[in-house]
C-alpha atoms as a PDB file:
ATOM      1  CA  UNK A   1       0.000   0.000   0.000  1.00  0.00           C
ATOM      2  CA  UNK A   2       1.252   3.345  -0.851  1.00  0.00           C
ATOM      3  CA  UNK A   3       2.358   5.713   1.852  1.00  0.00           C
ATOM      4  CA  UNK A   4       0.551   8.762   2.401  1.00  0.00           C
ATOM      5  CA  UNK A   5       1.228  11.338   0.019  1.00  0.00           C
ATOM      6  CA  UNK A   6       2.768  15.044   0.850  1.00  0.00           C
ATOM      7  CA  UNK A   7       0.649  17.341  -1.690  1.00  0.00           C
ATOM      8  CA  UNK A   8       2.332  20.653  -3.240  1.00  0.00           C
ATOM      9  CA  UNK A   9      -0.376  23.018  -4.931  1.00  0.00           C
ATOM     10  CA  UNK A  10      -0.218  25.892  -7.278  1.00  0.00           C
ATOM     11  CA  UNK A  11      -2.523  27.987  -9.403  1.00  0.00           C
ATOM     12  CA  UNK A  12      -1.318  26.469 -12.714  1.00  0.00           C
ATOM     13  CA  UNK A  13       2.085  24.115 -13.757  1.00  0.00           C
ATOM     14  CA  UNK A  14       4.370  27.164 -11.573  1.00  0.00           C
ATOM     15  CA  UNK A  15       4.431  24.870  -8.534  1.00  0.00           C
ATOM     16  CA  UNK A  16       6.411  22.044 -10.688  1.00  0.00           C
ATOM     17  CA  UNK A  17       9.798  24.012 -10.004  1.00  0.00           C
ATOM     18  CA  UNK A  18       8.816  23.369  -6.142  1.00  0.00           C
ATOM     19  CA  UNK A  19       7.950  20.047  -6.820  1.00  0.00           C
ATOM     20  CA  UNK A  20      11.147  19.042  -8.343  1.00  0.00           C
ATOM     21  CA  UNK A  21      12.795  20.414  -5.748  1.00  0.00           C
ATOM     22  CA  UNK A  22      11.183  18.088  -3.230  1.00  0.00           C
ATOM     23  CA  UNK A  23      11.692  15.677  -5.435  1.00  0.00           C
ATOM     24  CA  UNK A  24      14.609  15.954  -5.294  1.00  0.00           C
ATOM     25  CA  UNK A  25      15.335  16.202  -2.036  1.00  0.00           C
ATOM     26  CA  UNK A  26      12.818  13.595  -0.775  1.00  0.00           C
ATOM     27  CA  UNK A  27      12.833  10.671  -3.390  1.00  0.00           C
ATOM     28  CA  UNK A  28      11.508   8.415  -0.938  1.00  0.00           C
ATOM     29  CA  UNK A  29       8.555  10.712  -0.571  1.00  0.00           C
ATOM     30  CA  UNK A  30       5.283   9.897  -2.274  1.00  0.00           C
ATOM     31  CA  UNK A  31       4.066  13.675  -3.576  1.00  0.00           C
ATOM     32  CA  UNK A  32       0.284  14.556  -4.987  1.00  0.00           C
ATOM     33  CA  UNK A  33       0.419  17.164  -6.971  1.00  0.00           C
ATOM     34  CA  UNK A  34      -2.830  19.889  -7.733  1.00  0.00           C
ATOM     35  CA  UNK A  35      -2.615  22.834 -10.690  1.00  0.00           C
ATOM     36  CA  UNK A  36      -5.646  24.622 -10.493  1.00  0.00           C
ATOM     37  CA  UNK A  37      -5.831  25.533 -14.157  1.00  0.00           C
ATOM     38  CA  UNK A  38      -9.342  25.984 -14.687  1.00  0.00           C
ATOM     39  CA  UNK A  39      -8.726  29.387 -12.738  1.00  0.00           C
ATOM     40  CA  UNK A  40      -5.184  30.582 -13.061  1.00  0.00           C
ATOM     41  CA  UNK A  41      -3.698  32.523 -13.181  1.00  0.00           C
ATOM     42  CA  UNK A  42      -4.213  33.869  -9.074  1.00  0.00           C
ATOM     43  CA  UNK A  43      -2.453  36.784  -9.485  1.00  0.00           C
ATOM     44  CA  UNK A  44      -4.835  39.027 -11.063  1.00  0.00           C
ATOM     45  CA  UNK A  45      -8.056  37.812  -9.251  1.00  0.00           C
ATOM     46  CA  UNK A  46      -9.792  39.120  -6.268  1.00  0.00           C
ATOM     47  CA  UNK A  47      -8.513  38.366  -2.555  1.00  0.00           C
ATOM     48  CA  UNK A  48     -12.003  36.759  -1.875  1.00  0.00           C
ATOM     49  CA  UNK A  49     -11.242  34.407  -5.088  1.00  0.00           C
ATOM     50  CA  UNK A  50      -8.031  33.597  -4.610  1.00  0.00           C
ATOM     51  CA  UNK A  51      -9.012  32.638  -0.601  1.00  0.00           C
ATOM     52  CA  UNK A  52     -12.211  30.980  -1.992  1.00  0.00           C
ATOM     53  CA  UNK A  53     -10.188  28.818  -4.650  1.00  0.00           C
ATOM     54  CA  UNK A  54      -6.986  28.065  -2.139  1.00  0.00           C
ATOM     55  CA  UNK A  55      -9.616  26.671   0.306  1.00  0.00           C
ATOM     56  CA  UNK A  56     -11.377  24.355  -1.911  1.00  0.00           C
ATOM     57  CA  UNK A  57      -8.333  22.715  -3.226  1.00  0.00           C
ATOM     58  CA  UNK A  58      -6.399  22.577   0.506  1.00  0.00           C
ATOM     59  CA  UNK A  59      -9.734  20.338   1.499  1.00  0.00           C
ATOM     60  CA  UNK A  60      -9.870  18.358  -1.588  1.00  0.00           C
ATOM     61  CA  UNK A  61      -6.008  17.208  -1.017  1.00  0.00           C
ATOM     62  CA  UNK A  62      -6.836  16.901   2.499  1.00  0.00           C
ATOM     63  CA  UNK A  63      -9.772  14.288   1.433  1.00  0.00           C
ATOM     64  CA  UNK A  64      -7.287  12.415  -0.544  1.00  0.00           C
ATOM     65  CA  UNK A  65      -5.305  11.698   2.073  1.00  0.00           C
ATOM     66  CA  UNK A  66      -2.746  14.066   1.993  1.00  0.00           C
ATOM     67  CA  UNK A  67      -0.439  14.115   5.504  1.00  0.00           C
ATOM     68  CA  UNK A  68       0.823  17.781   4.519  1.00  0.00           C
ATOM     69  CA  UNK A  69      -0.179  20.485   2.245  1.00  0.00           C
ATOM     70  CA  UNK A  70       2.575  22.860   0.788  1.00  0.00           C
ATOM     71  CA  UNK A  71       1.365  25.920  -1.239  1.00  0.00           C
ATOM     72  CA  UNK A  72       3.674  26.526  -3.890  1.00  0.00           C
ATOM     73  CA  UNK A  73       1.998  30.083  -5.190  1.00  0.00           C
ATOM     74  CA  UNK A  74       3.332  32.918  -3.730  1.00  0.00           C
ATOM     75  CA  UNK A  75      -0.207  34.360  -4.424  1.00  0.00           C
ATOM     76  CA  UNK A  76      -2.154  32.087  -2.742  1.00  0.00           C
ATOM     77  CA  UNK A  77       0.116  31.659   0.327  1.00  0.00           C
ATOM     78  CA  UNK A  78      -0.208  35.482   1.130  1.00  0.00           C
ATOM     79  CA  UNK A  79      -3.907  35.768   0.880  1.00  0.00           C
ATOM     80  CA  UNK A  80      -4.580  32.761   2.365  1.00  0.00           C
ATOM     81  CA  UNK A  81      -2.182  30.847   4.294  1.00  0.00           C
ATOM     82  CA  UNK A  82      -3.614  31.567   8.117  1.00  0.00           C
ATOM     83  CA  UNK A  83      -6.880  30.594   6.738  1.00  0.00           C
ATOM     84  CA  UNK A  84      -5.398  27.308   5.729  1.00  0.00           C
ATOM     85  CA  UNK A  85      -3.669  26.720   8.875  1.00  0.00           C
ATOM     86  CA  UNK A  86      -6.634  27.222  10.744  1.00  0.00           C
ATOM     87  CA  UNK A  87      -8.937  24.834   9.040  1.00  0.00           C
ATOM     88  CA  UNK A  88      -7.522  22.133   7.771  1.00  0.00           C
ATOM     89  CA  UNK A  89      -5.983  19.415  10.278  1.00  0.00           C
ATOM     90  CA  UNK A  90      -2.562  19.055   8.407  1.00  0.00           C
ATOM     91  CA  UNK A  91       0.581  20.651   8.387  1.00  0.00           C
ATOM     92  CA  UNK A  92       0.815  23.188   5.977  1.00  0.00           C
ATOM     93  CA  UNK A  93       4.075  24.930   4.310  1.00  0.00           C
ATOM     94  CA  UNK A  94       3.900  28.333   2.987  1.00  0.00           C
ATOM     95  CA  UNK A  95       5.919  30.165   0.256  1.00  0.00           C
ATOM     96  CA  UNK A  96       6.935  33.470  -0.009  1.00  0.00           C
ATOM     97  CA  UNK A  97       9.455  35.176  -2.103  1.00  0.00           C
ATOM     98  CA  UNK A  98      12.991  35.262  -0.762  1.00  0.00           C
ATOM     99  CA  UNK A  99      13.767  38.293  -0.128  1.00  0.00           C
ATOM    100  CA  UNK A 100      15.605  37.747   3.206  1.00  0.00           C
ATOM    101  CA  UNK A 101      18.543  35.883   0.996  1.00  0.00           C
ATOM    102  CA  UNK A 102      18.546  38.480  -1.506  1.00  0.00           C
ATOM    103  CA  UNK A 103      18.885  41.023   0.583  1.00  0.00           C
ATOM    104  CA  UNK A 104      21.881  39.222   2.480  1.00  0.00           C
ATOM    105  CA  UNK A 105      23.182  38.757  -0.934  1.00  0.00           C
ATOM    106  CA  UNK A 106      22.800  41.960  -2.772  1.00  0.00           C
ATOM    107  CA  UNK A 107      26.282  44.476  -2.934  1.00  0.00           C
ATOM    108  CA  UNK A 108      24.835  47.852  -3.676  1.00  0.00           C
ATOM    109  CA  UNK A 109      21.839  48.087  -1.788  1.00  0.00           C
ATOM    110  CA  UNK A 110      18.933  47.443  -4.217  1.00  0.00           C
ATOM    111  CA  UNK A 111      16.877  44.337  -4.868  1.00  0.00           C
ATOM    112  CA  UNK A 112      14.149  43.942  -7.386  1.00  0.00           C
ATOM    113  CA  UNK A 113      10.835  41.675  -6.356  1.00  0.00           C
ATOM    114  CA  UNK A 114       9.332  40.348  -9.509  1.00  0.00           C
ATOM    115  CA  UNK A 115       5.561  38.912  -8.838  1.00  0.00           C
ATOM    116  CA  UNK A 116       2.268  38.632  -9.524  1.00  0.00           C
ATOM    117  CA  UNK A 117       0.417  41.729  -8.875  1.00  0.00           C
ATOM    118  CA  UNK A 118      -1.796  39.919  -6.061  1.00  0.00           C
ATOM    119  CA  UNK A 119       1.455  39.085  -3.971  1.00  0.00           C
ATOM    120  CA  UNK A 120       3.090  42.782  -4.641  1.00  0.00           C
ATOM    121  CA  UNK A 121      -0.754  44.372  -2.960  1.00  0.00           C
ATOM    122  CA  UNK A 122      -0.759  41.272  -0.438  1.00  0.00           C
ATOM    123  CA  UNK A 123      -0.113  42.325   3.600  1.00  0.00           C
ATOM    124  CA  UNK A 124       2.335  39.099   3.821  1.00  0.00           C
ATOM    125  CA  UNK A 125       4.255  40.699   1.282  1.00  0.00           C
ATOM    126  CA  UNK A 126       4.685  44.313   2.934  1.00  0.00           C
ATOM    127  CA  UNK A 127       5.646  42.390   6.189  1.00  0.00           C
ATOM    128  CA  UNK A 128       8.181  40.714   4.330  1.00  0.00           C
ATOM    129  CA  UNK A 129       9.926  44.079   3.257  1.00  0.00           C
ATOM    130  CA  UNK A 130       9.150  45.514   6.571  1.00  0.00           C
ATOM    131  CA  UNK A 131      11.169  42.616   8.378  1.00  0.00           C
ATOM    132  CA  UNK A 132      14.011  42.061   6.002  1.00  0.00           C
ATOM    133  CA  UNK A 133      14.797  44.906   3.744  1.00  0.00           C
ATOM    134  CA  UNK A 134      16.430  47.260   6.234  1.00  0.00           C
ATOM    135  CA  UNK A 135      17.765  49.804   5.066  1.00  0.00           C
ATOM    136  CA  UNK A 136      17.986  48.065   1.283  1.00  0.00           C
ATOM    137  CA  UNK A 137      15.954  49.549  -1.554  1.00  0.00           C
ATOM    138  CA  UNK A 138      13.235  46.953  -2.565  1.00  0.00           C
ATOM    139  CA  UNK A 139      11.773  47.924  -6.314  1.00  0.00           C
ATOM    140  CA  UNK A 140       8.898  45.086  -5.989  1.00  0.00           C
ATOM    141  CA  UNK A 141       7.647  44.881 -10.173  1.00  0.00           C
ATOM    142  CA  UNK A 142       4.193  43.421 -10.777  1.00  0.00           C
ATOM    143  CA  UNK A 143       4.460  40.988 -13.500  1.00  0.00           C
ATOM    144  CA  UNK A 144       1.188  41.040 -15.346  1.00  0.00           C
ATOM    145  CA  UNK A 145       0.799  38.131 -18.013  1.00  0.00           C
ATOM    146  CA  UNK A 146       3.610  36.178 -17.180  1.00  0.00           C
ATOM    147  CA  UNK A 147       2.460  33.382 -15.803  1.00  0.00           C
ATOM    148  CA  UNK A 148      -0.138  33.148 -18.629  1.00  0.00           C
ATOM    149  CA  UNK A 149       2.906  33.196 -21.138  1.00  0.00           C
ATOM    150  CA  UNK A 150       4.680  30.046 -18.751  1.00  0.00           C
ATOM    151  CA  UNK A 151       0.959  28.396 -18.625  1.00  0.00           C
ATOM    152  CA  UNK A 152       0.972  28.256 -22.250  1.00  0.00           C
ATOM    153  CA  UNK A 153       4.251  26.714 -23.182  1.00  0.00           C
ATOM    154  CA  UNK A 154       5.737  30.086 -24.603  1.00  0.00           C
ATOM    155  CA  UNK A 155       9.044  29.364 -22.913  1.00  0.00           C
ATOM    156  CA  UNK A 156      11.208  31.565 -25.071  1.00  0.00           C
ATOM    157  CA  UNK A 157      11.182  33.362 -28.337  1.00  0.00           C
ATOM    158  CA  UNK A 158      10.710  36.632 -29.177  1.00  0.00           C
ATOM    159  CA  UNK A 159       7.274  37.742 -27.530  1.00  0.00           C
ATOM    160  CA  UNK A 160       8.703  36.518 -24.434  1.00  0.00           C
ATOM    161  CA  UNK A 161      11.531  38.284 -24.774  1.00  0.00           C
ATOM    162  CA  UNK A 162       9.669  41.860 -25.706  1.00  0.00           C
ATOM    163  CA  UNK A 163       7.576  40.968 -21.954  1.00  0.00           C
ATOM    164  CA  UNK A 164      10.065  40.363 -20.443  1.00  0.00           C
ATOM    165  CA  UNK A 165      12.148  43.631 -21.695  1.00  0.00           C
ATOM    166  CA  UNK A 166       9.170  45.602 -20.652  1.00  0.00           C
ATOM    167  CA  UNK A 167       9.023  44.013 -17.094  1.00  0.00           C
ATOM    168  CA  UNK A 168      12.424  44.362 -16.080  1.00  0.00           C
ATOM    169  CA  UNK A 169      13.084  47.925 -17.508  1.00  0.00           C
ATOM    170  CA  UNK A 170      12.401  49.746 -14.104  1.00  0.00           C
ATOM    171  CA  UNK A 171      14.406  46.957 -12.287  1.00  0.00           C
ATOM    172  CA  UNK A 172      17.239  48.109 -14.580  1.00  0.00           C
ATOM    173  CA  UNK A 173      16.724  51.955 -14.195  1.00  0.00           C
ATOM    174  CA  UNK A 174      16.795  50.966 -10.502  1.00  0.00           C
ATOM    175  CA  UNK A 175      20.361  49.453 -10.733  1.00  0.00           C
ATOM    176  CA  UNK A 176      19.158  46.298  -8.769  1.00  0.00           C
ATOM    177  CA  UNK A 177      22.218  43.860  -8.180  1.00  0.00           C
ATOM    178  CA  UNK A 178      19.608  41.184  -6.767  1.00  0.00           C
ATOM    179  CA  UNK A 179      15.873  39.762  -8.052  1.00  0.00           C
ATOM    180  CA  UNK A 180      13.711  37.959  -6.055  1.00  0.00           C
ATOM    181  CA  UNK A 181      11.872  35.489  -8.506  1.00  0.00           C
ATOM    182  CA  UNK A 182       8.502  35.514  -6.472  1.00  0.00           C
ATOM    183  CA  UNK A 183       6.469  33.718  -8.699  1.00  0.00           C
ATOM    184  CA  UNK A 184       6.994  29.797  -9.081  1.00  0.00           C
ATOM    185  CA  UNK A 185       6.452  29.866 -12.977  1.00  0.00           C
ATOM    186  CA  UNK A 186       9.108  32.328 -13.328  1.00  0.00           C
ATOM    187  CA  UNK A 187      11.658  30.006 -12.021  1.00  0.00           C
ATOM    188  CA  UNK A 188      10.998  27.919 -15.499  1.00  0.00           C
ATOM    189  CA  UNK A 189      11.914  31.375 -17.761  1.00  0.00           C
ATOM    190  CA  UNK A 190      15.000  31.917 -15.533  1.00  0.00           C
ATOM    191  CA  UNK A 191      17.704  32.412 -18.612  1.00  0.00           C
ATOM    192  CA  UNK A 192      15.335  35.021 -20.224  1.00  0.00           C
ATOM    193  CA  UNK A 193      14.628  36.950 -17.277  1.00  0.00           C
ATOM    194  CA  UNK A 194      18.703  36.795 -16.521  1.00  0.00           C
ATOM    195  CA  UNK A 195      19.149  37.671 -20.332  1.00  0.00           C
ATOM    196  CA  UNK A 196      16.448  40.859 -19.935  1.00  0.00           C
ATOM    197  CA  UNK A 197      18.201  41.812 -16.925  1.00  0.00           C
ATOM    198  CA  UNK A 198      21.936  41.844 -18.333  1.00  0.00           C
ATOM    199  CA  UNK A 199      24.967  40.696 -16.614  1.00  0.00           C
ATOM    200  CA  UNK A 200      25.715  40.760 -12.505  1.00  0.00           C
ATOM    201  CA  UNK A 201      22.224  40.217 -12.006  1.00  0.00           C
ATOM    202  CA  UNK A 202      22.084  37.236  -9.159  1.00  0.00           C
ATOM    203  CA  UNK A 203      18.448  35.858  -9.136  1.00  0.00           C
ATOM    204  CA  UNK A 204      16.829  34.396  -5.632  1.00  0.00           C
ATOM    205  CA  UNK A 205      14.016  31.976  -6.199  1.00  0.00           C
ATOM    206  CA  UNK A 206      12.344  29.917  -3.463  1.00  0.00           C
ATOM    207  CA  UNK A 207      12.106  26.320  -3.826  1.00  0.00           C
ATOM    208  CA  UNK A 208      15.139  25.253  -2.141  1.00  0.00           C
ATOM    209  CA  UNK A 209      14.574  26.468   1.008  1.00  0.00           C
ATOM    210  CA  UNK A 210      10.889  25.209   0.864  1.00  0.00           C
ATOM    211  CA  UNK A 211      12.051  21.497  -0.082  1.00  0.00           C
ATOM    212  CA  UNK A 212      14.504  22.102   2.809  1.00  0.00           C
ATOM    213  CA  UNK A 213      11.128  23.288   5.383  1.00  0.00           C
ATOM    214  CA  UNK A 214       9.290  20.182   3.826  1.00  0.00           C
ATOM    215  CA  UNK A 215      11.834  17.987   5.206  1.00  0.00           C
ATOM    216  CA  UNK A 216      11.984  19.153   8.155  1.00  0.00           C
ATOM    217  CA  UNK A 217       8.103  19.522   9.050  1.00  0.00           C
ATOM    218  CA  UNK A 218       7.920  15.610   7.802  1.00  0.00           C
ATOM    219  CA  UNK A 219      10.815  15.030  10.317  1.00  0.00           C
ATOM    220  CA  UNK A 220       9.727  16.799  13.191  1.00  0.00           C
ATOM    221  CA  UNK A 221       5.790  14.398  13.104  1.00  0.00           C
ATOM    222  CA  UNK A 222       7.272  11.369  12.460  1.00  0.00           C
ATOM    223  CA  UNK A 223       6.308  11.354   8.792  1.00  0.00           C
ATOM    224  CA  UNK A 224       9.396  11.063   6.605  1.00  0.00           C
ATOM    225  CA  UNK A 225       9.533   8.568   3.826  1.00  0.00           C
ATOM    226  CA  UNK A 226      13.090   7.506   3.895  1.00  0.00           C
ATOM    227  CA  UNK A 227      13.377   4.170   2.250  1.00  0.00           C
ATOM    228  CA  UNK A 228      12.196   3.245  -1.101  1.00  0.00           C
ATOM    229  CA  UNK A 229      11.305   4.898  -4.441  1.00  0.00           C
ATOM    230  CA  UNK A 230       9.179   7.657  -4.440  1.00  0.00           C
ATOM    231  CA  UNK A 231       6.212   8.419  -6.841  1.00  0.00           C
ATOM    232  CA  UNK A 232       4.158  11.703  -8.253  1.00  0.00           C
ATOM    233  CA  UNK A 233       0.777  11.844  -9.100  1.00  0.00           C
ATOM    234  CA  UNK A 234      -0.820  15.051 -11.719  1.00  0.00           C
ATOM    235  CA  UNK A 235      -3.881  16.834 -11.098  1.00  0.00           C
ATOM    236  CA  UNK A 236      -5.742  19.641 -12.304  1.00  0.00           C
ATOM    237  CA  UNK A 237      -9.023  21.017 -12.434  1.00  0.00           C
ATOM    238  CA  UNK A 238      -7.922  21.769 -16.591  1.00  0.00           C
ATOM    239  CA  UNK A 239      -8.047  19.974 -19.127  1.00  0.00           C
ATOM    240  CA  UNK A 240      -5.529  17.341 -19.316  1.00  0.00           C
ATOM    241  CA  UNK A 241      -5.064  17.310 -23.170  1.00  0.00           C
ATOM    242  CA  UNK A 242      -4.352  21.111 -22.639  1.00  0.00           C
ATOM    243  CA  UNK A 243      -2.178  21.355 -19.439  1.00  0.00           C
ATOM    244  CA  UNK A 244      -0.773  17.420 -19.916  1.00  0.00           C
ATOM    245  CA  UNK A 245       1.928  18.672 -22.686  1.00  0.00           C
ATOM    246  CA  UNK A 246       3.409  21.527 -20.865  1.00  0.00           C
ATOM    247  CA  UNK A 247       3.231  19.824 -17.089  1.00  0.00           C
ATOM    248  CA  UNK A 248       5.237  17.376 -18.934  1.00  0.00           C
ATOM    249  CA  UNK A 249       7.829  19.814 -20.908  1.00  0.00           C
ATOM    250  CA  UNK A 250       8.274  21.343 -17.301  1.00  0.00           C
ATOM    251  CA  UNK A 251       8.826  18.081 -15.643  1.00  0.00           C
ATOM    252  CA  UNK A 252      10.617  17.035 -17.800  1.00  0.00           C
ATOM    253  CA  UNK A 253       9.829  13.583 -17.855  1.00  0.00           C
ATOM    254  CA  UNK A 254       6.582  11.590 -19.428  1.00  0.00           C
ATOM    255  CA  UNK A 255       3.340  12.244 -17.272  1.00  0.00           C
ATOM    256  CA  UNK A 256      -0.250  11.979 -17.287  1.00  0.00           C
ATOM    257  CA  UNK A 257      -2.239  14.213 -15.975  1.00  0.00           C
ATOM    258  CA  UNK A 258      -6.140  13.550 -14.314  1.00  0.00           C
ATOM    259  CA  UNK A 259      -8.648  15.951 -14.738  1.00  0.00           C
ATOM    260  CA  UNK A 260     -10.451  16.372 -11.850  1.00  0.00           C
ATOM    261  CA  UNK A 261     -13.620  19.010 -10.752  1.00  0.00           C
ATOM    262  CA  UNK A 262     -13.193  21.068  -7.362  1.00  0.00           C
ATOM    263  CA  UNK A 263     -16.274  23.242  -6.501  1.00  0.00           C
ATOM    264  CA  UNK A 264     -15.707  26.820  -4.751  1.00  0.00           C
ATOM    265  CA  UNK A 265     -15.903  27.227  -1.366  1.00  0.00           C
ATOM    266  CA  UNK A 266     -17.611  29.147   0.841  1.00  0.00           C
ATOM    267  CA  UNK A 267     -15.241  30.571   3.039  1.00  0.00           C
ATOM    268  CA  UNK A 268     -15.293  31.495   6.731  1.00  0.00           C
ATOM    269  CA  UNK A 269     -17.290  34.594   8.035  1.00  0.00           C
ATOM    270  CA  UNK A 270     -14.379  35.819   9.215  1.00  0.00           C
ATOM    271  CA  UNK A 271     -12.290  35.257   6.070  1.00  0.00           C
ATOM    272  CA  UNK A 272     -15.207  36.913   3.479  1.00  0.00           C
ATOM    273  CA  UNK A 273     -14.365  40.188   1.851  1.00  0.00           C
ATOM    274  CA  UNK A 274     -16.573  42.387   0.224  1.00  0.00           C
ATOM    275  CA  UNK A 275     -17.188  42.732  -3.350  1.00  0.00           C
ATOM    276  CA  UNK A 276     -14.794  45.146  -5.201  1.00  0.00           C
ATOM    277  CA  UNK A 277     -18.069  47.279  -5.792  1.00  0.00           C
ATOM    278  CA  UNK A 278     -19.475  47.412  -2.570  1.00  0.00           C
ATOM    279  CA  UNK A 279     -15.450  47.976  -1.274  1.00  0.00           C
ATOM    280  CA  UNK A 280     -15.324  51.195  -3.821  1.00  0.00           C
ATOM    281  CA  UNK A 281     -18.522  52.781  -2.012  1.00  0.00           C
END
């Protein structure tokens, strides 16, 4: 019988570079894996959505018999990841951009943030910069429409290459030595952003240090596969003839991915936030 799975979850195929990762790290470790394509990209959605969404898939891993839950969308873990620890009866891992490392690491002072426009607005985020940047110069850069280009295969070429020109031009003005990559698809357009960027650039991404957290929540409840060969199962709420081809360019490796339907929740009380109309008045 196969071991309880740990499940890593993302708004689309972004959460594949954390996957690896673990993977990586933990090839013993049995991993479930959940893109929720039918409503990606996160970044550009409301607070209540993105909440309402993050919810429904935490509980539908949890039903599957997930032992721990980590949220690889930097999106999704700052709107909802208190939410998530509250309800659900699992462990649960959060991401968020690494901007303590690339502060430690920058030489002149400055360090660019690039992420989706729902992280840049989210609270977690301006703790983040309130905590670590110091006296550093954080230029945090909204990336609209990248992870839509990553969704889609477009991994390179010349439109990619006009975006990404476009994103990274007030990073440049800004003389940033460091860049956070604080989005898990960007970590899969890594030598275009570095190209865009120009040399003596370093770029920070997140995934190590969350495979490294993953082991060690495992550890610490008795719940580390050790022995034996892993496995990694493909979900999303997509459609599998759509998202199956890129998953698998990502991955790397042939995969097949199940389709699989995941109705909205209703969230909380507590967690509900208005509707942007009724917010405006």
């Amino acid at each position: 019988m196969i071991a309880r799975p740990a499940a890593v979850f993302d708004s689309g195929v972004g959460g594949l570079s954390v996957a690896r990762e673990i993977r990586h790290a933990l090839p013993s470790e049995h991993l479930l894996y959940f893109a929720d394509t039918a409503f990606c990209p996160y970044g550009d959605r409301t607070l209540h959505e993105v909440r309402a969404r993050t919810l429904s898939a935490a509980r539908h891993l949890e039903s599957r018999g997930a032992k721990a839950l980590v949220v690889a969308c930097n999106t999704a873990s700052g709107a909802a990841l208190e939410l998530l620890r509250e309800t659900l009866s699992i462990p649960v891992i959060g991401l968020e951009p690494a901007l303590k490392p690339a502060v430690a690491a920058s030489r002149n002072g400055r360090v660019g943030v690039m992420a989706t426009s729902g992280t840049v607005r989210s609270d977690r985020f301006r703790r983040l910069v309130e905590n670590y940047a110091g006296d550093r110069h954080v230029v945090a850069q909204p990336c609209p429409g990248l992870a839509d280009m990553v969704e889609d295969g477009l991994l390179e070429g010349d439109a990619l290459a006009a975006r990404l020109d476009e994103l990274t031009e007030p990073l440049r003005a800004a003389g940033v030595d460091t860049v956070v990559l604080g989005c898990t698809h960007y970590v899969f357009v890594r030598d275009a952003i570095a190209r865009a960027l120009g040399p003596g650039v370093e770029l920070v991404d997140s995934g190590p240090a969350i495979a490294r957290q993953t082991r060690r929540v495992l550890a610490e409840r008795g719940m580390l596969e050790e022995a034996g060969e892993g496995s990694i199962r493909f979900l999303t709420t997509g459609d599998p003839r759509d998202v199956g081809p890129v998953m698998e360019r990502l991955w790397g490796a042939p995969l097949v991915a199940e389709h699989v339907d995941v109705p909205t929740a209703e969230l909380p009380e507590a967690w509900r936030t208005p509707p942007p109309a009724a917010a405006a008045r």
